[in-house]
C-alpha atoms as a PDB file:
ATOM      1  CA  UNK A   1       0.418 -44.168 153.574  1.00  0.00           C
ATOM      2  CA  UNK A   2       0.587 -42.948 149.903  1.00  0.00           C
ATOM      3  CA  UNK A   3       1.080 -46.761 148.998  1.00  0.00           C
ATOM      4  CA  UNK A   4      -1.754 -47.443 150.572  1.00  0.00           C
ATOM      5  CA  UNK A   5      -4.188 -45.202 148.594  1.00  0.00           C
ATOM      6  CA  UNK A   6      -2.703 -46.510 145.773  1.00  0.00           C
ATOM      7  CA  UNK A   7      -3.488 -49.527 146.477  1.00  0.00           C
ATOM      8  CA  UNK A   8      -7.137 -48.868 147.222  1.00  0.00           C
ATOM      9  CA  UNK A   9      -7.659 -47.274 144.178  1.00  0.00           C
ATOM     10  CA  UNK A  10      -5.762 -50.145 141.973  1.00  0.00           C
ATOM     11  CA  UNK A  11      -8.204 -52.221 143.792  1.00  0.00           C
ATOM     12  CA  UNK A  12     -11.481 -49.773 143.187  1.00  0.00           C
ATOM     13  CA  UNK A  13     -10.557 -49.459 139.902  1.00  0.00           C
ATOM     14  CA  UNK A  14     -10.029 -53.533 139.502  1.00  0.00           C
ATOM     15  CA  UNK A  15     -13.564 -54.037 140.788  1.00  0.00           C
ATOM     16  CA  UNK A  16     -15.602 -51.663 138.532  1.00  0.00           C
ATOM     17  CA  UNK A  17     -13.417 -53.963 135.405  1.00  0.00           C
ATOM     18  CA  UNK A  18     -14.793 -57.016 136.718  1.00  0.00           C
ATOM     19  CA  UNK A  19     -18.075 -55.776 136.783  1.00  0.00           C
ATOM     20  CA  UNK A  20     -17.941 -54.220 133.573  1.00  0.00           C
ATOM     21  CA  UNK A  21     -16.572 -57.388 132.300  1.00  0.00           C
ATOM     22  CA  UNK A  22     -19.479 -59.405 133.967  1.00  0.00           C
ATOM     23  CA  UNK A  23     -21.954 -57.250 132.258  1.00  0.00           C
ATOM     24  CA  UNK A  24     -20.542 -57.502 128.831  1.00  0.00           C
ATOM     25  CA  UNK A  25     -20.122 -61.613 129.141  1.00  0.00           C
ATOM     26  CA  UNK A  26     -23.899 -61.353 130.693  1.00  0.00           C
ATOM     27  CA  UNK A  27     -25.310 -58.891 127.279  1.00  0.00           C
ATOM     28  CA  UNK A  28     -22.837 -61.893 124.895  1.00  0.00           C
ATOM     29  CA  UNK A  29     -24.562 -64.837 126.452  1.00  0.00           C
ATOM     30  CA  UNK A  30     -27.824 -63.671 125.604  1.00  0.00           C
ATOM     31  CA  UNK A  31     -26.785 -62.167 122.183  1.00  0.00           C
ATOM     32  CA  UNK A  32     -25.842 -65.726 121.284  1.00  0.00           C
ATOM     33  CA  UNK A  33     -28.381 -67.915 123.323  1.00  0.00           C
ATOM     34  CA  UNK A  34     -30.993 -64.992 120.976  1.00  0.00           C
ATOM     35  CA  UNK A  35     -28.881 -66.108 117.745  1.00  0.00           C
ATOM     36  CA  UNK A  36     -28.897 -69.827 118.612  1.00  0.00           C
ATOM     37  CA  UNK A  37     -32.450 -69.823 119.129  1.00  0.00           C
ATOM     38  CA  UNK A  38     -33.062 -68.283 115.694  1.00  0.00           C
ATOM     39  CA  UNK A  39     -30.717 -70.930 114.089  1.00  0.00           C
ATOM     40  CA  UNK A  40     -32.542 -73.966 115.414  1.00  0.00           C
ATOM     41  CA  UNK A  41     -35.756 -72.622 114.714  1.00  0.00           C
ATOM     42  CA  UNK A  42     -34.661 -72.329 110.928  1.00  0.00           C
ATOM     43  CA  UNK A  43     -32.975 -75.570 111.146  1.00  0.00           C
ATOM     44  CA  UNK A  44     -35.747 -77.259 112.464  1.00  0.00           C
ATOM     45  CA  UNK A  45     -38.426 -75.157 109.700  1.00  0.00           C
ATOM     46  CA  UNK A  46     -35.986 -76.480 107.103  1.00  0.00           C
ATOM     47  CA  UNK A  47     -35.611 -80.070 108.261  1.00  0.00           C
ATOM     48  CA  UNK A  48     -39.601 -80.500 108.856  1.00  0.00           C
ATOM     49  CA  UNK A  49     -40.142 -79.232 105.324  1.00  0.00           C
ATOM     50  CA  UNK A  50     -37.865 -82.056 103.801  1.00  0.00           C
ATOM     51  CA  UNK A  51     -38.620 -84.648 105.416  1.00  0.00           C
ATOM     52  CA  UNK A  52     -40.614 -87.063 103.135  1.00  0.00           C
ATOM     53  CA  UNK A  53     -41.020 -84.375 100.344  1.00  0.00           C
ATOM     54  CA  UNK A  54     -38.831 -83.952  97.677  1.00  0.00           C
ATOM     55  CA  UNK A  55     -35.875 -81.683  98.283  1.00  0.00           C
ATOM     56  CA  UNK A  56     -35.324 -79.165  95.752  1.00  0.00           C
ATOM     57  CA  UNK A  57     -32.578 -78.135  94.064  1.00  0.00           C
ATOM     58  CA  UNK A  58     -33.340 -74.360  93.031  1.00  0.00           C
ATOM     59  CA  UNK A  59     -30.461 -74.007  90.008  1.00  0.00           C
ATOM     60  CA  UNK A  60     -32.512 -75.697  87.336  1.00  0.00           C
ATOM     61  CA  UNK A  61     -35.266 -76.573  88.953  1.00  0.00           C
ATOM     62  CA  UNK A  62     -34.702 -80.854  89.421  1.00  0.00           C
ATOM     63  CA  UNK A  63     -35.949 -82.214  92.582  1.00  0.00           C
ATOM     64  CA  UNK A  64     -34.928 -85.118  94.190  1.00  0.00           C
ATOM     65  CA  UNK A  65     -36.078 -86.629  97.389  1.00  0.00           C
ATOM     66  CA  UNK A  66     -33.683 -87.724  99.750  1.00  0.00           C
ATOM     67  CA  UNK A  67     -34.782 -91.929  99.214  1.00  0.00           C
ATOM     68  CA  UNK A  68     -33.362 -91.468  95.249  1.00  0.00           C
ATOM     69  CA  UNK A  69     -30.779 -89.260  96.057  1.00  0.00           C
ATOM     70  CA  UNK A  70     -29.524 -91.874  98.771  1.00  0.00           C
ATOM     71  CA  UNK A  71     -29.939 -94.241  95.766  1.00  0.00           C
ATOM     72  CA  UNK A  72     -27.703 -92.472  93.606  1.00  0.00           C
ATOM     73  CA  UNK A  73     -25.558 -91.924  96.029  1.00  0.00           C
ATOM     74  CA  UNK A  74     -24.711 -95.877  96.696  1.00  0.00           C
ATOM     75  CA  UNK A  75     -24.942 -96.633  93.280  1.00  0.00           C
ATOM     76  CA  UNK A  76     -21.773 -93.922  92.299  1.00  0.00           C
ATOM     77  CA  UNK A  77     -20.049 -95.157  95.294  1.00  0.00           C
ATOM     78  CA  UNK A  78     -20.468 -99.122  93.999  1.00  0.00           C
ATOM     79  CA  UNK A  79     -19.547 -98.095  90.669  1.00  0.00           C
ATOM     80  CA  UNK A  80     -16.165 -95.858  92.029  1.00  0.00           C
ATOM     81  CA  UNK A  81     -15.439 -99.618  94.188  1.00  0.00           C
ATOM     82  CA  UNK A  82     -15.890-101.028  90.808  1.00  0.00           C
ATOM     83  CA  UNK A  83     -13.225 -99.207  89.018  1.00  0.00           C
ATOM     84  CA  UNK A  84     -10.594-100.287  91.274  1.00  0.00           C
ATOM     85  CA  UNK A  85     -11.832-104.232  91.610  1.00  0.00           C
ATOM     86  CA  UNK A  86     -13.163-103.815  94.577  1.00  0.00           C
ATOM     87  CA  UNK A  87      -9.694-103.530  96.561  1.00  0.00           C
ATOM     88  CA  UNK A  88      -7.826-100.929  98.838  1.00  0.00           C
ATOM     89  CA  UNK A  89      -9.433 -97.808  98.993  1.00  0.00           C
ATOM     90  CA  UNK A  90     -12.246 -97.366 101.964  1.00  0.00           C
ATOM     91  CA  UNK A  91     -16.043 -97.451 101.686  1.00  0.00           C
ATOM     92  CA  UNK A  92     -16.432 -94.436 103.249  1.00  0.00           C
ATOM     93  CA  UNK A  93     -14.875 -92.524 101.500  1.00  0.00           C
ATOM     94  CA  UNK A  94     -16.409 -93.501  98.436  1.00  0.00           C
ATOM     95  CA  UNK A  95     -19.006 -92.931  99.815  1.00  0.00           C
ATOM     96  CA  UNK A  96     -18.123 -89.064 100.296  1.00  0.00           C
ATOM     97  CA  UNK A  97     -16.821 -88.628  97.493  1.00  0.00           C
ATOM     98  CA  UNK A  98     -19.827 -89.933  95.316  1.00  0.00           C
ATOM     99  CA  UNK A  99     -21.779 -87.701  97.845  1.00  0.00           C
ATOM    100  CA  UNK A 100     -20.312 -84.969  96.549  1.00  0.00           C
ATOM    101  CA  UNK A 101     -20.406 -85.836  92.888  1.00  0.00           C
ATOM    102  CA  UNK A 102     -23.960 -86.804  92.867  1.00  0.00           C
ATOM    103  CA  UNK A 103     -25.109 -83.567  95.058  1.00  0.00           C
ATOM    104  CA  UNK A 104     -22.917 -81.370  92.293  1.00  0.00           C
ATOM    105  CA  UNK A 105     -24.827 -83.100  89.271  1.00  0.00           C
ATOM    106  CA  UNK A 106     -27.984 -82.195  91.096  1.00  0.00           C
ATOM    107  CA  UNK A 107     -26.693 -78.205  91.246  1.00  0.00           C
ATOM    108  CA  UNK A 108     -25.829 -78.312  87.943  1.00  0.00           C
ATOM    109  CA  UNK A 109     -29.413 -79.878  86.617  1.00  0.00           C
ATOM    110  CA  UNK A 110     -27.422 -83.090  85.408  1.00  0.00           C
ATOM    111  CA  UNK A 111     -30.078 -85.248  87.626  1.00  0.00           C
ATOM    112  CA  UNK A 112     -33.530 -84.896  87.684  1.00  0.00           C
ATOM    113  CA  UNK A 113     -36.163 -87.196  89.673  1.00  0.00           C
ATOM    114  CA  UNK A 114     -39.028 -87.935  90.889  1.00  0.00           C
ATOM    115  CA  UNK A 115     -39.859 -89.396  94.331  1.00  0.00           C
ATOM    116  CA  UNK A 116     -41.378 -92.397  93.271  1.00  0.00           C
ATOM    117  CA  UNK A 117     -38.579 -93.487  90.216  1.00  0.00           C
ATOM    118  CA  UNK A 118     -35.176 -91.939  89.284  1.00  0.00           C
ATOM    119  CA  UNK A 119     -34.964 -90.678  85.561  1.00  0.00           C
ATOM    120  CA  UNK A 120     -32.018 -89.642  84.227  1.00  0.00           C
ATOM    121  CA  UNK A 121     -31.361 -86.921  81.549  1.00  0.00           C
ATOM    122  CA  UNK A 122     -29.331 -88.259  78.802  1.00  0.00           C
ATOM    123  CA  UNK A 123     -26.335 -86.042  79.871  1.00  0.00           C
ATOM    124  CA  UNK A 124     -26.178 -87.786  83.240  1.00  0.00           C
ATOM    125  CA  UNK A 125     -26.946 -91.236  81.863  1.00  0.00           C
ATOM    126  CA  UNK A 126     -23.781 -90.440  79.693  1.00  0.00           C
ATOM    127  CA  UNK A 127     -21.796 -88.859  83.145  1.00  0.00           C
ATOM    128  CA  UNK A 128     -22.704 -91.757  85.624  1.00  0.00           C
ATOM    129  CA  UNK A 129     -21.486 -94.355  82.913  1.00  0.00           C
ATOM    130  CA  UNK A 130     -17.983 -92.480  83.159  1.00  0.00           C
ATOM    131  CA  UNK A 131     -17.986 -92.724  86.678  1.00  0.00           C
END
């Protein structure tokens, strides 16, 4: 009989976990449905105000829109082709990888454009000839 009330009460007490467990996974799902909500709205605030304006790069003040960035971006990754006569290596990855070089010149005010024509400072001029 004794094993018996024990047994009730292990089960009792196994209930009132799983409902305090299906409260807390309840309160988590809409602490992060709240949070995801709040992301895409800023994600979608952010990607409305680039699209077709220029995006700006806040470090030094350039701006580039995302048509001459694009731009620069093929013409670093023709130019890294280039360097090794246009064999082995894979496109995409140059591509990446002049992604990343031509997004860090725009950080560090190397770059500077305009939407309609790219113009170069003379220090990236000098930078994109060594690429």
């Amino acid at each position: 009989m004794a094993e018996k009330l024990t047994m009730k009460a292990l089960s009792e007490e196994l209930e009132t976990l799983r409902k305090r467990l299906r409260k807390m996974e309840t309160e988590f799902e809409r602490k992060l449905e709240s949070t995801l909500e709040k992301v895409t709205d800023r994600l979608k605030a952010r990607t409305e105000a680039v699209q077709g304006r220029p995006l700006h790069v806040q470090r030094h003040g350039a701006a580039v829109d995302t048509g001459a960035r694009r731009r620069l971006i093929a013409e670093t990754a023709y130019l890294r082709a280039e360097r090794r006569g246009f064999s082995g290596g894979n496109p995409d990855d140059d591509w990446l990888e002049a992604e990343r070089e031509v997004d860090q010149l725009l950080l560090e005010g190397w770059v500077k454009t305009t939407a309609d024509e790219p113009a170069r400072s003379k220090g990236a001029a000098q930078e994109t000839s060594r690429l």
